[in-house]
Protein backbone atom coordinates (compact mmCIF):
# COMPACT_ATOMS: atom_id res chain seq x y z
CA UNK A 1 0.00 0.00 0.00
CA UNK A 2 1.33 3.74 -1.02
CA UNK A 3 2.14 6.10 1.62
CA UNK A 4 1.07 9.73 0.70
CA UNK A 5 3.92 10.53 0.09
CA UNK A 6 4.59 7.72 -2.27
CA UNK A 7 1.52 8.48 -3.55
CA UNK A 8 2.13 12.24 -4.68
CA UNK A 9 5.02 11.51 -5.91
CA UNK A 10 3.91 8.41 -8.34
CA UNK A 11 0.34 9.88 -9.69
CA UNK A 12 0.50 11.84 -12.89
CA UNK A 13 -1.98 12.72 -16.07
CA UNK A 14 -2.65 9.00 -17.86
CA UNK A 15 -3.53 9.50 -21.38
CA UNK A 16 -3.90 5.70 -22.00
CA UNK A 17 -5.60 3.05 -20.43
CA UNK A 18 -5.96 -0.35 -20.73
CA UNK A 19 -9.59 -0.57 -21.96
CA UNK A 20 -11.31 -4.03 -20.85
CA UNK A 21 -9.58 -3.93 -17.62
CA UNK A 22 -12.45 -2.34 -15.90
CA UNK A 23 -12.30 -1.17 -12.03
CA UNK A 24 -14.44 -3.28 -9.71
CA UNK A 25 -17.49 -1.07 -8.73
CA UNK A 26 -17.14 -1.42 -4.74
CA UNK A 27 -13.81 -0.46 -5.19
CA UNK A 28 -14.60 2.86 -6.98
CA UNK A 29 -17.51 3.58 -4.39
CA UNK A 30 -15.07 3.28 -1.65
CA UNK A 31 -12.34 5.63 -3.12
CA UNK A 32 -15.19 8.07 -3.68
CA UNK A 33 -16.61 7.35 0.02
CA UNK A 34 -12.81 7.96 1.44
CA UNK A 35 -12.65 11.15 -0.55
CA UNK A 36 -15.51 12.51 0.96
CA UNK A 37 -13.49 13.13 4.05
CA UNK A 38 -11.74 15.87 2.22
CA UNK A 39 -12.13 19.26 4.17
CA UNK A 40 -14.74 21.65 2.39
CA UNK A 41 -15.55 24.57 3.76
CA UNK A 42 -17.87 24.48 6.97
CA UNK A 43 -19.06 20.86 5.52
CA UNK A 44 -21.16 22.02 2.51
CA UNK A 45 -19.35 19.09 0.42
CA UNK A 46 -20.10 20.64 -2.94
CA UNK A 47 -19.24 18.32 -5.35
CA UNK A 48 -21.31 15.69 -7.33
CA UNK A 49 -20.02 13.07 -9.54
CA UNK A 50 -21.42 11.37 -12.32
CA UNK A 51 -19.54 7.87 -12.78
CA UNK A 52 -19.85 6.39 -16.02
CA UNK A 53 -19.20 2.91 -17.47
CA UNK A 54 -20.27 0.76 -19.72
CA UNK A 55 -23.51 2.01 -22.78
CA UNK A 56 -23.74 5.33 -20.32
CA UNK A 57 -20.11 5.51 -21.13
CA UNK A 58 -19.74 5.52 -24.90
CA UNK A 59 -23.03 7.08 -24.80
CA UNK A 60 -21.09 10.79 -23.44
CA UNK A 61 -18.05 9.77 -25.48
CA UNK A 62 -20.20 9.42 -28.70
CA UNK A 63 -21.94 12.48 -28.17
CA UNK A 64 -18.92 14.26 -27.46
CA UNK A 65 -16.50 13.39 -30.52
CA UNK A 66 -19.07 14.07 -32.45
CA UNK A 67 -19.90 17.81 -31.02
CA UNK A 68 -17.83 20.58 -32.85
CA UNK A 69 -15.26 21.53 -30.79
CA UNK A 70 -14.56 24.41 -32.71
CA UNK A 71 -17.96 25.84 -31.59
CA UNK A 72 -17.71 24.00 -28.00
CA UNK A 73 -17.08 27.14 -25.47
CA UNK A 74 -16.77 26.56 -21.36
CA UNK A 75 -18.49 28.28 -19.34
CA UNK A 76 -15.76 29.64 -17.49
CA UNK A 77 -12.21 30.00 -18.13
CA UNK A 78 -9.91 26.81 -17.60
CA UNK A 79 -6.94 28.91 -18.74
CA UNK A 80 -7.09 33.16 -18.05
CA UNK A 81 -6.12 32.83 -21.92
CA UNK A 82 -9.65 30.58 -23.03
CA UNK A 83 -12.44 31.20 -24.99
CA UNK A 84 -15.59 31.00 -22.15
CA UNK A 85 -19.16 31.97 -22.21
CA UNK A 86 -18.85 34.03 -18.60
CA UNK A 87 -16.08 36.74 -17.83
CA UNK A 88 -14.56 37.41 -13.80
CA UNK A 89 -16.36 39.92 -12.32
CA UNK A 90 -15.71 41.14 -8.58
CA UNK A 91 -17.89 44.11 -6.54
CA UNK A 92 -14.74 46.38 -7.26
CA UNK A 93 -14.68 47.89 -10.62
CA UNK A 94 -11.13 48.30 -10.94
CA UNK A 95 -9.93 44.86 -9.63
CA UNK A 96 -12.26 43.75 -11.95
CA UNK A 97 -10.45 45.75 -14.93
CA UNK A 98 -7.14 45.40 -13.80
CA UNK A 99 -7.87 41.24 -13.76
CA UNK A 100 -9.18 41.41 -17.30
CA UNK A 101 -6.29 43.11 -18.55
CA UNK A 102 -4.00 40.79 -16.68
CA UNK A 103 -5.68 37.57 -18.94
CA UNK A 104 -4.80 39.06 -21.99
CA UNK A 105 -1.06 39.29 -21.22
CA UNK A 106 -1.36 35.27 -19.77
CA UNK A 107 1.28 33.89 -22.78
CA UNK A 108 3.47 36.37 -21.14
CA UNK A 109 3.71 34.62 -17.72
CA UNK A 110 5.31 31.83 -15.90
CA UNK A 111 2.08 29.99 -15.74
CA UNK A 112 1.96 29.69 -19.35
CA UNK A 113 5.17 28.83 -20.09
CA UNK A 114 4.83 25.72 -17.52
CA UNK A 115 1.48 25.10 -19.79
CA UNK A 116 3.62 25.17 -23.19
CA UNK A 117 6.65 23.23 -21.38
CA UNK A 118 4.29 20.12 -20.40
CA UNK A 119 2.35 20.24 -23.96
CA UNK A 120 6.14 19.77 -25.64
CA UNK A 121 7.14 17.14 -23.89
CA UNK A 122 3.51 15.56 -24.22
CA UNK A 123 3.52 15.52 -27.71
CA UNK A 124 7.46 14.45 -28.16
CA UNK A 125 6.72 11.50 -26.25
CA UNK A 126 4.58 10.41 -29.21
CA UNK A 127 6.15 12.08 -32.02
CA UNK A 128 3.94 15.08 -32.71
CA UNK A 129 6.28 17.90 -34.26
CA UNK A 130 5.63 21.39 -32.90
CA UNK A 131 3.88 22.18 -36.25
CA UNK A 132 1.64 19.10 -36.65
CA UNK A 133 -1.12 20.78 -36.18
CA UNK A 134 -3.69 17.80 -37.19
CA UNK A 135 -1.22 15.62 -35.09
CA UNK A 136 -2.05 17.48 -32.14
CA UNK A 137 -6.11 18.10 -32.95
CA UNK A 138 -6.29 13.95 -33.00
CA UNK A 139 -4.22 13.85 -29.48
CA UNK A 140 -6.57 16.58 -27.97
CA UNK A 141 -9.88 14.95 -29.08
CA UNK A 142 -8.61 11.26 -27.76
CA UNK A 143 -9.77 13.42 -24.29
CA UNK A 144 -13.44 12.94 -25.77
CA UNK A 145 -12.45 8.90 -24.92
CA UNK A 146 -11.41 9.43 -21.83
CA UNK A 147 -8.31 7.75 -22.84
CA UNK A 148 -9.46 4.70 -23.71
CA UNK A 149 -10.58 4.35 -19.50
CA UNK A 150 -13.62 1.98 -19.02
CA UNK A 151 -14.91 4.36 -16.57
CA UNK A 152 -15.15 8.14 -16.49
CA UNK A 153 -16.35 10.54 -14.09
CA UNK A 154 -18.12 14.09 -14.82
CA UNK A 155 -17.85 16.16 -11.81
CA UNK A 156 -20.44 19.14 -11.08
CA UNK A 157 -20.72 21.43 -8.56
CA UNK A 158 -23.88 23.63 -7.84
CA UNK A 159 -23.80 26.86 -9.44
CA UNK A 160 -25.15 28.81 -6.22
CA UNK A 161 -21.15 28.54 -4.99
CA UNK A 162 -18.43 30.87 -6.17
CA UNK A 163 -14.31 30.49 -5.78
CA UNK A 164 -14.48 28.89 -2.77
CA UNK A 165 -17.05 26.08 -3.50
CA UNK A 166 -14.61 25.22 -6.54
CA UNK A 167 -11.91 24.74 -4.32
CA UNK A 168 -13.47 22.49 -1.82
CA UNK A 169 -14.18 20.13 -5.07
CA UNK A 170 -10.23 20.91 -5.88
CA UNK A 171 -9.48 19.12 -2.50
CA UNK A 172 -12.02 16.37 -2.75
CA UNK A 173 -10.62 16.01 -6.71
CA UNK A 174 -6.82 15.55 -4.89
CA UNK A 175 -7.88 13.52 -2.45
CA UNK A 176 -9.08 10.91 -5.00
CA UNK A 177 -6.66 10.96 -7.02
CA UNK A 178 -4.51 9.98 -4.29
CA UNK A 179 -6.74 7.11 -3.40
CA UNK A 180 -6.78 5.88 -6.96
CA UNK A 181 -3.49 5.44 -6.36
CA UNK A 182 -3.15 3.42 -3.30
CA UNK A 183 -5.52 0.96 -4.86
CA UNK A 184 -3.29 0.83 -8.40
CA UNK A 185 -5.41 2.93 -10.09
CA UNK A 186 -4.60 5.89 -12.26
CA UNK A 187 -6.71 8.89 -13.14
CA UNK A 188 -6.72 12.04 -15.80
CA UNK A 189 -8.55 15.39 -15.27
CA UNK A 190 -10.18 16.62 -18.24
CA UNK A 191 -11.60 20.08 -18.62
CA UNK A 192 -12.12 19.33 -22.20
CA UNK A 193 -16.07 18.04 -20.50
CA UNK A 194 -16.17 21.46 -19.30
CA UNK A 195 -15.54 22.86 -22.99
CA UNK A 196 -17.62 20.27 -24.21
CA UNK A 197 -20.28 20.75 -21.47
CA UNK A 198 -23.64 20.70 -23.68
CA UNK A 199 -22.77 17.38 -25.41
CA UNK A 200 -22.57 15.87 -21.98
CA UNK A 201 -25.76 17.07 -20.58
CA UNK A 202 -27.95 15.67 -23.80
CA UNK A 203 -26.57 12.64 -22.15
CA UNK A 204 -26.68 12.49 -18.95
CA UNK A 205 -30.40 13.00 -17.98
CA UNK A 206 -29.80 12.86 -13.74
CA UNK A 207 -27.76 15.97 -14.42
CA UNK A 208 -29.83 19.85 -13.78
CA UNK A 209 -27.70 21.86 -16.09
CA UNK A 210 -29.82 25.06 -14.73
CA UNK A 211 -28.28 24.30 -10.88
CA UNK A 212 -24.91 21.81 -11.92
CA UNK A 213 -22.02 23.56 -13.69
CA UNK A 214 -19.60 20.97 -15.16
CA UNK A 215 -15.85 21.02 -14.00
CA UNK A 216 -14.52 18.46 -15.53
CA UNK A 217 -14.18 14.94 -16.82
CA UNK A 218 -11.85 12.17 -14.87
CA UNK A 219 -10.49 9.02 -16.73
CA UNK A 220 -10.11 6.21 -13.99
CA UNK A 221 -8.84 2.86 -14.68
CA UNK A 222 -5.19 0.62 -15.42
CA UNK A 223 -2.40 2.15 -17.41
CA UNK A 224 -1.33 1.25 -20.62
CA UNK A 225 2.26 1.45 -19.06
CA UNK A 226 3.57 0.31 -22.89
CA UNK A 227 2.33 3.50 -23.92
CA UNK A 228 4.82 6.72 -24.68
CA UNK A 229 2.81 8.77 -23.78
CA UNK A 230 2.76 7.57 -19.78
CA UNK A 231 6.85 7.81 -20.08
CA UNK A 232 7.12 11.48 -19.33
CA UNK A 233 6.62 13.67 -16.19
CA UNK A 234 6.18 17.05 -15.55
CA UNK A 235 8.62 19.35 -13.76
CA UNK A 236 7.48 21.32 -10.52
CA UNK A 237 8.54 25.04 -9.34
CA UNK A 238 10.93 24.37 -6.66
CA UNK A 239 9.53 26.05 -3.47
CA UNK A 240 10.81 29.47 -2.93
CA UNK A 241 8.93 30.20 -6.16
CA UNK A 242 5.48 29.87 -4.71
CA UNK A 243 6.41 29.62 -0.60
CA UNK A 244 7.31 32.44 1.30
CA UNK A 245 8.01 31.78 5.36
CA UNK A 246 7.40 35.18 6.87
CA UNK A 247 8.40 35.40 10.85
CA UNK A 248 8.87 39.09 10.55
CA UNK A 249 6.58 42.22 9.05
């Protein structure tokens, strides 16, 4: 069994999956019962997830490869530097201005040159030249799979919440990823379902699109561990970079 620790430090973004090796259900449900002891803020436990297999499966999948992703817009910006359907708005006018004009200089910052780092070495590990564009269209859309997973996970999360609610689904997100991986399971978070949020809720009938805003998608399963594409591993800002240890004003 992984430590944390060990666990942190092994679980990455698994863009192929071994496809007929599915999970066993009660394992799944207990991850996702263990997760729920994430903290959220003064219990309101946000999140809901919609766990896929099977027909419901390739239902979402075929109704998503076959949406146009070139008209496909999120409803809120996964990047400051994305297309979305809502802008960021606070009570201050000029916060909210000076934020807006801070997204449009995003390819100018350290955040999106660790973005452009991890999608060069994603597509050298399978031989995508910087300038294959159609190369890299057919890598993005394999996201509309789920990777080849045999299960996949939408995750919503009330619309009634702002910044904070999305970050108590952030921690329960973590905390399962983590427990995927103590039980040998590995895991991808897509917001590609977010882009392609109106294909998915055709689909998925449970879902209230006028109270549920979709986050994202999660692949969950076995890795292909033959696969190039699972070779590679990001690189993380070492700590003074983001920590700052402050005894004195």
């Amino acid at each position: 069994m992984a430590s944390v620790t060990q666990a942190v430090a092994q679980r990455y973004s698994c863009r192929d999956f071994i496809p007929d090796k599915v999970p066993d259900e009660a394992l799944l449900r207990e991850i996702l019962t263990k997760a729920s002891r994430a903290s959220s803020d003064g219990n309101t436990q946000p999140w809901r997830m919609y766990v896929l297999s099977g027909a419901a499966k390739d239902a979402v999948v075929d109704a998503v490869q076959k949406s146009n992703l070139r008209e496909a817009v999120s409803e809120y910006h996964n990047y400051p530097d994305q297309k979305a359907s809502s802008h960021i708005v606070y009570d201050d006018a000029e916060l909210t201005k000076k934020t807006n004009e801070r997204m449009q200089h995003f390819r100018k910052t350290i955040y999106s040159q660790r973005r452009k780092v991890c999608g060069e070495m994603l597509y050298k590990s399978i031989n995508v030249a910087k300038e294959d564009l159609p190369g890299k269209l057919q890598q993005l859309q394999k996201n509309g799979s789920f990777f080849n997973a045999p299960v996949g996970i939408i995750v919503t999360l009330d619309r009634m919440f702002d910044r904070c609610g999305w970050g108590n689904v952030g921690m329960y997100l973590a905390t399962f990823a983590l427990l995927c991986e103590e039980a040998g399971l590995s895991t991808c978070f897509q917001g590609y379902f977010g882009v392609n949020h109106a294909a998915v809720e055709k689909v998925i009938t449970q879902m209230d699109p006028e109270t549920e805003v979709i986050w994202c998608g999660i692949a969950v399963g076995y890795a292909n561990q033959e696969h190039p594409i699972n070779s590679w591993r990001t690189e993380r800002a070492k700590i003074d970079e983001y920590a700052h240890f402050i005894s004195k004003l």
